[in-house]
Protein backbone atom coordinates (compact mmCIF):
# COMPACT_ATOMS: atom_id res chain seq x y z
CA UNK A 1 94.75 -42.29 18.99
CA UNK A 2 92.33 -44.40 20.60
CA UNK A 3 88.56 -44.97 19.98
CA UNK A 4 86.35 -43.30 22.36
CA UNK A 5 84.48 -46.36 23.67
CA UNK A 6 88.23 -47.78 24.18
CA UNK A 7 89.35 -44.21 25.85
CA UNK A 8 86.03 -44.21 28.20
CA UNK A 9 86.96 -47.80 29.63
CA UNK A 10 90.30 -46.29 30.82
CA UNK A 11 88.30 -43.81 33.32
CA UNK A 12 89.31 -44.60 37.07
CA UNK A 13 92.74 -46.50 35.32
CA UNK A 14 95.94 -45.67 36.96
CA UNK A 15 97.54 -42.62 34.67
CA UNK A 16 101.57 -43.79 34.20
CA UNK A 17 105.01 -41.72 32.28
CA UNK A 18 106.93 -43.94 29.35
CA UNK A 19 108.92 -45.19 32.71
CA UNK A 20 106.10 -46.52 34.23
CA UNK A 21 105.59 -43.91 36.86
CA UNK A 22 102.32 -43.05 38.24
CA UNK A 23 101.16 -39.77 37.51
CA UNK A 24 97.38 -39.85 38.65
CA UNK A 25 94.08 -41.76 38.32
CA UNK A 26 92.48 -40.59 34.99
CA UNK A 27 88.84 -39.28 35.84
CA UNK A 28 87.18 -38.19 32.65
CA UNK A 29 88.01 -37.94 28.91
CA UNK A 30 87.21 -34.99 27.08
CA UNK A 31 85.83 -36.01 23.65
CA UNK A 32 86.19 -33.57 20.84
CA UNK A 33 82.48 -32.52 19.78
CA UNK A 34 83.54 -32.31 15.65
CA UNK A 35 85.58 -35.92 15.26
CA UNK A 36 83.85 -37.17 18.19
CA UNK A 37 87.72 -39.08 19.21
CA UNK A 38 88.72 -38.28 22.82
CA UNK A 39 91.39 -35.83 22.82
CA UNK A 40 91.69 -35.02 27.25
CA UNK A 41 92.17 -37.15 30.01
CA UNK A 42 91.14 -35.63 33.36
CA UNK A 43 93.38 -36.93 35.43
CA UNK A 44 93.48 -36.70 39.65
CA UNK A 45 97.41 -35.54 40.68
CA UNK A 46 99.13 -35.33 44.04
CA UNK A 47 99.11 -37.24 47.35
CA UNK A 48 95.78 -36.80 48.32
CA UNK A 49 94.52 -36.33 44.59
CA UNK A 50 92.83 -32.94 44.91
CA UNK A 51 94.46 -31.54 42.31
CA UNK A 52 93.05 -32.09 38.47
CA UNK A 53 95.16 -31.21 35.30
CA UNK A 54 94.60 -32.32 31.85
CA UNK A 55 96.91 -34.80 29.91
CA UNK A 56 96.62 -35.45 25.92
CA UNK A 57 95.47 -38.87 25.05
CA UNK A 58 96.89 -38.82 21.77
CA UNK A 59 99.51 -41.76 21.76
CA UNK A 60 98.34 -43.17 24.87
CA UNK A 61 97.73 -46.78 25.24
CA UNK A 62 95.94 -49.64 27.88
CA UNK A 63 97.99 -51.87 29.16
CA UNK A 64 96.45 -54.03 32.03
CA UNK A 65 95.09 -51.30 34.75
CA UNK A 66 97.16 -48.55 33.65
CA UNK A 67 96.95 -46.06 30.60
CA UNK A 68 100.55 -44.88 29.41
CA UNK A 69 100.95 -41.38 28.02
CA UNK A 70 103.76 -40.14 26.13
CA UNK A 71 104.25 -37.28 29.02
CA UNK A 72 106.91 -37.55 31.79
CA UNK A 73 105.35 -37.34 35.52
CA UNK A 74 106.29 -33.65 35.99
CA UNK A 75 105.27 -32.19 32.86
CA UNK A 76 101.50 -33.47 33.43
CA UNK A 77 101.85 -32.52 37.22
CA UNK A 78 102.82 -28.58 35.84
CA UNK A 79 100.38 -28.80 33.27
CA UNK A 80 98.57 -24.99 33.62
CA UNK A 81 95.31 -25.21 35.44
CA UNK A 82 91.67 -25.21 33.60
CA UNK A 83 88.60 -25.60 35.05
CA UNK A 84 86.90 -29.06 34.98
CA UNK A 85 83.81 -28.22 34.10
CA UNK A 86 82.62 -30.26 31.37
CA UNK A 87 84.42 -28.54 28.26
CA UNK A 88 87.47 -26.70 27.32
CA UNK A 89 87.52 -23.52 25.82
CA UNK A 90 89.78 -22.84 23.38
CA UNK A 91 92.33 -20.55 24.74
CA UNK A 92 92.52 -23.14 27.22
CA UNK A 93 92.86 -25.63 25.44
CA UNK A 94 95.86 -23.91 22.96
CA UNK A 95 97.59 -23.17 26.71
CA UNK A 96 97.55 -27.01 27.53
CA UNK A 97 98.71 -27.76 23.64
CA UNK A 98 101.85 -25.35 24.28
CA UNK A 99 102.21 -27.22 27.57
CA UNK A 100 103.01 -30.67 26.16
CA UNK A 101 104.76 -28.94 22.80
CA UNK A 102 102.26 -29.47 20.47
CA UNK A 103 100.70 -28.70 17.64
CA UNK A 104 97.49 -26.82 17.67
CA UNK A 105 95.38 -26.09 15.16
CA UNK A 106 92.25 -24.76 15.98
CA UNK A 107 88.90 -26.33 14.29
CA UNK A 108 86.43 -24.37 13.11
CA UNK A 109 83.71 -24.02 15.76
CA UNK A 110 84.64 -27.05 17.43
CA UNK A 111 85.10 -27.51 21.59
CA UNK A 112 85.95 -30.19 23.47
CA UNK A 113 82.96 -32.16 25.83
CA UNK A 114 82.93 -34.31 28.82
CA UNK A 115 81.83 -38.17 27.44
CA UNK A 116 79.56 -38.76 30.06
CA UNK A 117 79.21 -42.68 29.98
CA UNK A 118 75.19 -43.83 30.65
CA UNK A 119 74.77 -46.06 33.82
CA UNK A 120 73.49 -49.49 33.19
C-alpha cells in the first residue's frame, strides 16, 4: 500500500489496468481517518469524464505519469456509484469492497476522508 504523501502526488495522474489501459484520471484519494493510509482513489471515467467511481489503491503503484491498479478497465468503469462527497460511509464502502472481491472488515468507528492537500 502506498504512503499517503506518495498516494496524494498521484492526484490528476493518468489511472491505468495491469495491461496498461487507461481507465480514468485519478481526482482525489480517500484517506482512512483511523490508519491515516489512503485506501480510495476518485477517479474521472468515460469520454468526456463526467462520470466518478471509486478504485482501491491497495496494490497500486507510480510509474512515470500513470498509477497502475490491480483492476481491469471494466471492473472500475462498473464499479457501483457513491457519492463524492468527501467521505464514504460504510455500507458504501462494503458495496465497493464486494465490487473488486475483497475483503472487508469493518473498523471500529472508523470512515474514510477526502486528503485535502494545502495550497502552497
Amino acid at each position: 500500500m502506498p504512503h499517503s504523501v506518495d498516494a496524494t502526488e498521484w492526484r490528476g495522474r493518468t489511472i491505468v489496468d495491469p495491461d496498461g489501459d487507461p481507465i480514468g484520471r485519478l481526482e482525489d484519494v480517500y484517506i482512512d481517518a483511523e490508519t491515516g493510509l489512503p485506501e480510495w482513489g476518485l477517479v474521472s471515467v468515460g469520454l468526456f469524464r463526467l462520470k466518478r467511481t471509486f478504485v482501491p489503491l491497495t496494490d497500486a503503484h507510480a510509474d512515470h505519469d500513470e498509477v497502475q491498479v490491480p483492476f481491469d478497465r471494466s471492473r472500475v468503469r462498473r464499479a457501483p456509484g457513491s457519492e463524492p462527497d468527501g467521505e464514504l460511509s460504510r455500507a458504501d464502502e462494503a458495496k465497493l469492497y464486494r465490487h473488486y472481491g475483497l475483503d472487508y472488515g469493518e473498523p471500529a468507528g472508523a470512515r474514510l476522508q477526502r486528503y485535502v492537500v494545502q495550497a502552497r
